[in-house]
C-alpha atoms as a PDB file:
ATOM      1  CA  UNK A   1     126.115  80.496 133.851  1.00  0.00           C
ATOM      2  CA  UNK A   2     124.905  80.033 137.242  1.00  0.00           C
ATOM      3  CA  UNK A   3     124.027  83.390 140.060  1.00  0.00           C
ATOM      4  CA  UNK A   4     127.920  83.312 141.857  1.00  0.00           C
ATOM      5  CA  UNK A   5     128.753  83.450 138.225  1.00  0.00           C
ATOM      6  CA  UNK A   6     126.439  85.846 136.794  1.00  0.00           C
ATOM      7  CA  UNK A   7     127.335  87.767 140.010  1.00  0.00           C
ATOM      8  CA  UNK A   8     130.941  88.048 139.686  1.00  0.00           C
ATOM      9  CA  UNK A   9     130.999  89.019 136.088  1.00  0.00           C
ATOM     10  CA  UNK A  10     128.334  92.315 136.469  1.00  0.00           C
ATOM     11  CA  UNK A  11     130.522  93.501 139.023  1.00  0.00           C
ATOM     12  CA  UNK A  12     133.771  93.330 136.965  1.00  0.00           C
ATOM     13  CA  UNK A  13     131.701  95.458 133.774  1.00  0.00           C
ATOM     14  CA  UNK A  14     130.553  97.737 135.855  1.00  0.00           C
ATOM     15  CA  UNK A  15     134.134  98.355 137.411  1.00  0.00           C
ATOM     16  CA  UNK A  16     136.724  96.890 134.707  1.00  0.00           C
ATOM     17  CA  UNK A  17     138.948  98.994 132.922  1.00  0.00           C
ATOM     18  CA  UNK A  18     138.134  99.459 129.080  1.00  0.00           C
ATOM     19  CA  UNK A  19     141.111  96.616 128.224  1.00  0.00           C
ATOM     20  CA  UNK A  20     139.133  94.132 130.498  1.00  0.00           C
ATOM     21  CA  UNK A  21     135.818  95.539 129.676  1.00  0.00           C
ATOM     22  CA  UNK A  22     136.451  94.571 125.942  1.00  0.00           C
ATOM     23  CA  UNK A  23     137.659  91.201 126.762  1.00  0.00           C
ATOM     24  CA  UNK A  24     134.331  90.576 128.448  1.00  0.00           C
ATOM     25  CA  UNK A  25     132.185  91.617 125.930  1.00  0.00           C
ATOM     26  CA  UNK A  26     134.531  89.769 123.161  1.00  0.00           C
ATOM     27  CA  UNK A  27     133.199  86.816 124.826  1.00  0.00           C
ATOM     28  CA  UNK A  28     129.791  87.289 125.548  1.00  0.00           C
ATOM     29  CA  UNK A  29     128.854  88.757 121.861  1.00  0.00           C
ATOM     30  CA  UNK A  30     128.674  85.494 119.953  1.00  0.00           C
ATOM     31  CA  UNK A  31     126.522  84.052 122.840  1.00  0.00           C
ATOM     32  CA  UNK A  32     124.363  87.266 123.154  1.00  0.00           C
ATOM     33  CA  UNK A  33     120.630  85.851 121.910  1.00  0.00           C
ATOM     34  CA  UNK A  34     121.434  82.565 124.424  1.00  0.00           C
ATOM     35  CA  UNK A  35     122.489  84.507 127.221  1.00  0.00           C
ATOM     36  CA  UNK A  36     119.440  86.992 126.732  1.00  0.00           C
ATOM     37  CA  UNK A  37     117.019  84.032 127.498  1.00  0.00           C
ATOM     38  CA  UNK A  38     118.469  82.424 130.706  1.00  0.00           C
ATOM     39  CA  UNK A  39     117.538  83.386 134.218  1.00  0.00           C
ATOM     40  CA  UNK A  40     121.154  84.640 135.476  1.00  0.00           C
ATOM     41  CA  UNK A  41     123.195  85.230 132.235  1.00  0.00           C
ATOM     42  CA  UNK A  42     120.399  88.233 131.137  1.00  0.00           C
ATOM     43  CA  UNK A  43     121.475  90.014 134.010  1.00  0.00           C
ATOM     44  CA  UNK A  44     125.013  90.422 132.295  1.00  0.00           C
ATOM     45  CA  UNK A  45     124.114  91.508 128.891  1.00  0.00           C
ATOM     46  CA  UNK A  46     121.861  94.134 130.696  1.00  0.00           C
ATOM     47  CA  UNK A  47     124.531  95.513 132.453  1.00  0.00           C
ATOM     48  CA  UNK A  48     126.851  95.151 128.971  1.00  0.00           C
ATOM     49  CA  UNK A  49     124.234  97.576 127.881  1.00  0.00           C
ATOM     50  CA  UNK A  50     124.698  99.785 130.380  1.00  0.00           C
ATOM     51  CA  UNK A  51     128.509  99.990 130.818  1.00  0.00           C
ATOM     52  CA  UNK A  52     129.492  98.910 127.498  1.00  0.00           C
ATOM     53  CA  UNK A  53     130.949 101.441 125.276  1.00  0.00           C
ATOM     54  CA  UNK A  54     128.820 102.843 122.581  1.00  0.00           C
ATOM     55  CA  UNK A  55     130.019 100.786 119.893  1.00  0.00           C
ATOM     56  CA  UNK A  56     130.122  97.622 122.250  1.00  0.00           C
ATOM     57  CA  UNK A  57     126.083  98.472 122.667  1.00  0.00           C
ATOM     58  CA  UNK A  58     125.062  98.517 119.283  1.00  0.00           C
ATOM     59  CA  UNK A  59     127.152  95.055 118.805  1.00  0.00           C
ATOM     60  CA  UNK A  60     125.096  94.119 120.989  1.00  0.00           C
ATOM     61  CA  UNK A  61     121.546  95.475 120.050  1.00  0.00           C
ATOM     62  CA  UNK A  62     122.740  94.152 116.124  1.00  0.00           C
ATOM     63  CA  UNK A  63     123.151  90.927 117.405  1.00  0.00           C
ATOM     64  CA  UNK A  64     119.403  91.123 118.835  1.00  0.00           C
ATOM     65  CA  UNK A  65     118.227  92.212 115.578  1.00  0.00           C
ATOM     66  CA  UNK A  66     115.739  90.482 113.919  1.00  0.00           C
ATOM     67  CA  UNK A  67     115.043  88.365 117.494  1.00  0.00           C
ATOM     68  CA  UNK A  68     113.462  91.428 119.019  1.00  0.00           C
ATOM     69  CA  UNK A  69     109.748  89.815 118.883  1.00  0.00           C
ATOM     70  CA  UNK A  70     110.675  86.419 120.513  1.00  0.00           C
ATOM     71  CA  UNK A  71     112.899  88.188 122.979  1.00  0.00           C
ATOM     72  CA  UNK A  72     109.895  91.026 123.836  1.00  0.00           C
ATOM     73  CA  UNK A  73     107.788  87.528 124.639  1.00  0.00           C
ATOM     74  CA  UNK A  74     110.128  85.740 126.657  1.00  0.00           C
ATOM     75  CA  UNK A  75     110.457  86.078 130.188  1.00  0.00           C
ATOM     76  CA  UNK A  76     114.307  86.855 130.601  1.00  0.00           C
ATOM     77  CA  UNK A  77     114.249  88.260 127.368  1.00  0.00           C
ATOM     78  CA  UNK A  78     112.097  91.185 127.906  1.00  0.00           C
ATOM     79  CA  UNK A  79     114.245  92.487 130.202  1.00  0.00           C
ATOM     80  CA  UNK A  80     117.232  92.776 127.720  1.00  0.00           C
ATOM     81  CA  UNK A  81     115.029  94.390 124.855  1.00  0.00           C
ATOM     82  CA  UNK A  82     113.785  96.962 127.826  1.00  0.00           C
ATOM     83  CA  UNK A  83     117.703  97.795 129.016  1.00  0.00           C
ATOM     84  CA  UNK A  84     118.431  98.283 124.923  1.00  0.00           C
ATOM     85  CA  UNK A  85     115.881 100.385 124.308  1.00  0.00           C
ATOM     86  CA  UNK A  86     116.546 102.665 127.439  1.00  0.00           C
ATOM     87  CA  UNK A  87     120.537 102.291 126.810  1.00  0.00           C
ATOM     88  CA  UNK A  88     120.461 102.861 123.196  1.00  0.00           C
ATOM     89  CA  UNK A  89     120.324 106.177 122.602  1.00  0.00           C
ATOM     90  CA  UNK A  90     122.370 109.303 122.918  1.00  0.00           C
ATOM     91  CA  UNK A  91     124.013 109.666 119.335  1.00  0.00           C
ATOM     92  CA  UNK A  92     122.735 109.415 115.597  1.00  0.00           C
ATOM     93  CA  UNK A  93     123.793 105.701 115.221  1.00  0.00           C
ATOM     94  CA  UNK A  94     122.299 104.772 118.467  1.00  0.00           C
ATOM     95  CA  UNK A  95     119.002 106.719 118.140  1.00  0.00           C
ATOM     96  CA  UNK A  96     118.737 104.927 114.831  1.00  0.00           C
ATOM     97  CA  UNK A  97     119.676 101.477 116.246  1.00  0.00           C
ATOM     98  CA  UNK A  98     116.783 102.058 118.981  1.00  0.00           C
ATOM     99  CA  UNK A  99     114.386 102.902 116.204  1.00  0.00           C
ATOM    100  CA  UNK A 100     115.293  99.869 114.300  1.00  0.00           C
ATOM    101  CA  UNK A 101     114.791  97.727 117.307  1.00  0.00           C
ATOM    102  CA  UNK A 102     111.267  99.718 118.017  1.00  0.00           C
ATOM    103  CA  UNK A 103     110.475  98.863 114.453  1.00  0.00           C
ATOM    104  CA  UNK A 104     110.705  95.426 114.362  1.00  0.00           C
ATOM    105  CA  UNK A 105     107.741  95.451 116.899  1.00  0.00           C
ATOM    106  CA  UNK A 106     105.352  96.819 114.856  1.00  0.00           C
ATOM    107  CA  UNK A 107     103.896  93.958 113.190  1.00  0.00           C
ATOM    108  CA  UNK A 108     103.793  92.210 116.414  1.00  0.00           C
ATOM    109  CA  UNK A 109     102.146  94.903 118.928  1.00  0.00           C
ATOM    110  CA  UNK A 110      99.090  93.186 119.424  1.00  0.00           C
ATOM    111  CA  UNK A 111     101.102  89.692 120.228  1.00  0.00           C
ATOM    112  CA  UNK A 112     103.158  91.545 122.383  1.00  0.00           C
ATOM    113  CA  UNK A 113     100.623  93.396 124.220  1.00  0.00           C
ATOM    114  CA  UNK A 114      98.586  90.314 125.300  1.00  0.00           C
ATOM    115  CA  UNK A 115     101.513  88.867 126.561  1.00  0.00           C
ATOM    116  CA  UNK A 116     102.343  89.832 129.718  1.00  0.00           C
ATOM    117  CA  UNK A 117     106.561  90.042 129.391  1.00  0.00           C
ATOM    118  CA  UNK A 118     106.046  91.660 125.819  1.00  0.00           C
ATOM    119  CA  UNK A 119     103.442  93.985 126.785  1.00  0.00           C
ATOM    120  CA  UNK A 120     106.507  95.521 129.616  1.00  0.00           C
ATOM    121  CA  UNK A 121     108.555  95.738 125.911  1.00  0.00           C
ATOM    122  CA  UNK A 122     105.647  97.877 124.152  1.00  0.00           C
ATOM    123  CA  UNK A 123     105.278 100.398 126.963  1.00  0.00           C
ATOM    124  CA  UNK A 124     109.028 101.005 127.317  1.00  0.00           C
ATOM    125  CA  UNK A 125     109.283 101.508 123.777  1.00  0.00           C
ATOM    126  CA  UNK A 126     106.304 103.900 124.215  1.00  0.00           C
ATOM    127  CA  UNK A 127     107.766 106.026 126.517  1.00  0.00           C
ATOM    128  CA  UNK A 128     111.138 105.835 125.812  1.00  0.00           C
ATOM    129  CA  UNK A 129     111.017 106.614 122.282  1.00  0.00           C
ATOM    130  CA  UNK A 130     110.178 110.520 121.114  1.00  0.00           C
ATOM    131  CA  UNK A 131     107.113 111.171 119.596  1.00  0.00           C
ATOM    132  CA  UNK A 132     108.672 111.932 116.613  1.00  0.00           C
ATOM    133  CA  UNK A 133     110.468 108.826 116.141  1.00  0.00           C
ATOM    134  CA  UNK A 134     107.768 106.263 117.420  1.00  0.00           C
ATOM    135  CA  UNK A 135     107.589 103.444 115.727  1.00  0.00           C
ATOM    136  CA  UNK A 136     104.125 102.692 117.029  1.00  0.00           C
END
């Protein structure tokens, strides 16, 4: 996906009808973990997290599961694991989905904090999560 691309497609999420919406997001989901590591195409799955429906963003976040470390250490793919972690929220599934995705970290703080894209990852999920529900 090149920027005129990437470009064309966050404008028609962010003002698509649901019908068209969908269609976008049927496409991008089995790409999800590819398109979270390249320089124009993470742009897109951010903004899938932000005007994606709420069961279109935990698709989304479960197809990130078990990836979360790599992605929190990669340079596009820090910004995807911050926009899930600040989009993820709101109800009981998607509290628990942002916990799960907080959790996975937790083995791998100290790789993450040395390194300078996943050490962005550990402070959003340090502020963003409750106190209550930190998984650090």
């Amino acid at each position: 996906m090149d920027q005129q691309g990437s470009r064309f497609i966050q404008q028609h999420v962010e003002h698509c009808d649901s019908s068209t919406l969908d269609k976008i997001f049927q496409q991008l989901l089995p790409e999800t973990l590819n398109l979270c590591t390249k320089v124009f195409s993470n742009y897109v799955v951010q903004k899938m997290f932000e005007f994606g429906s709420e069961p279109q963003r935990l698709a989304l976040a479960e197809s990130m599961r078990g990836h979360i470390s790599m992605l929190s250490c990669q340079m596009y793919g820090c910004r995807v694991v911050q926009k899930a972690l600040e989009c993820v929220k709101g109800s009981a599934p998607l509290n628990n989905m942002q916990l799960c995705l907080a959790t996975e970290l937790q083995s791998k703080v100290v790789e993450c904090v040395r390194d300078q894209n996943g050490n962005h990852v550990i402070q959003k999920s340090s502020n963003k999560s409750h106190r209550h529900t930190s998984a650090f």
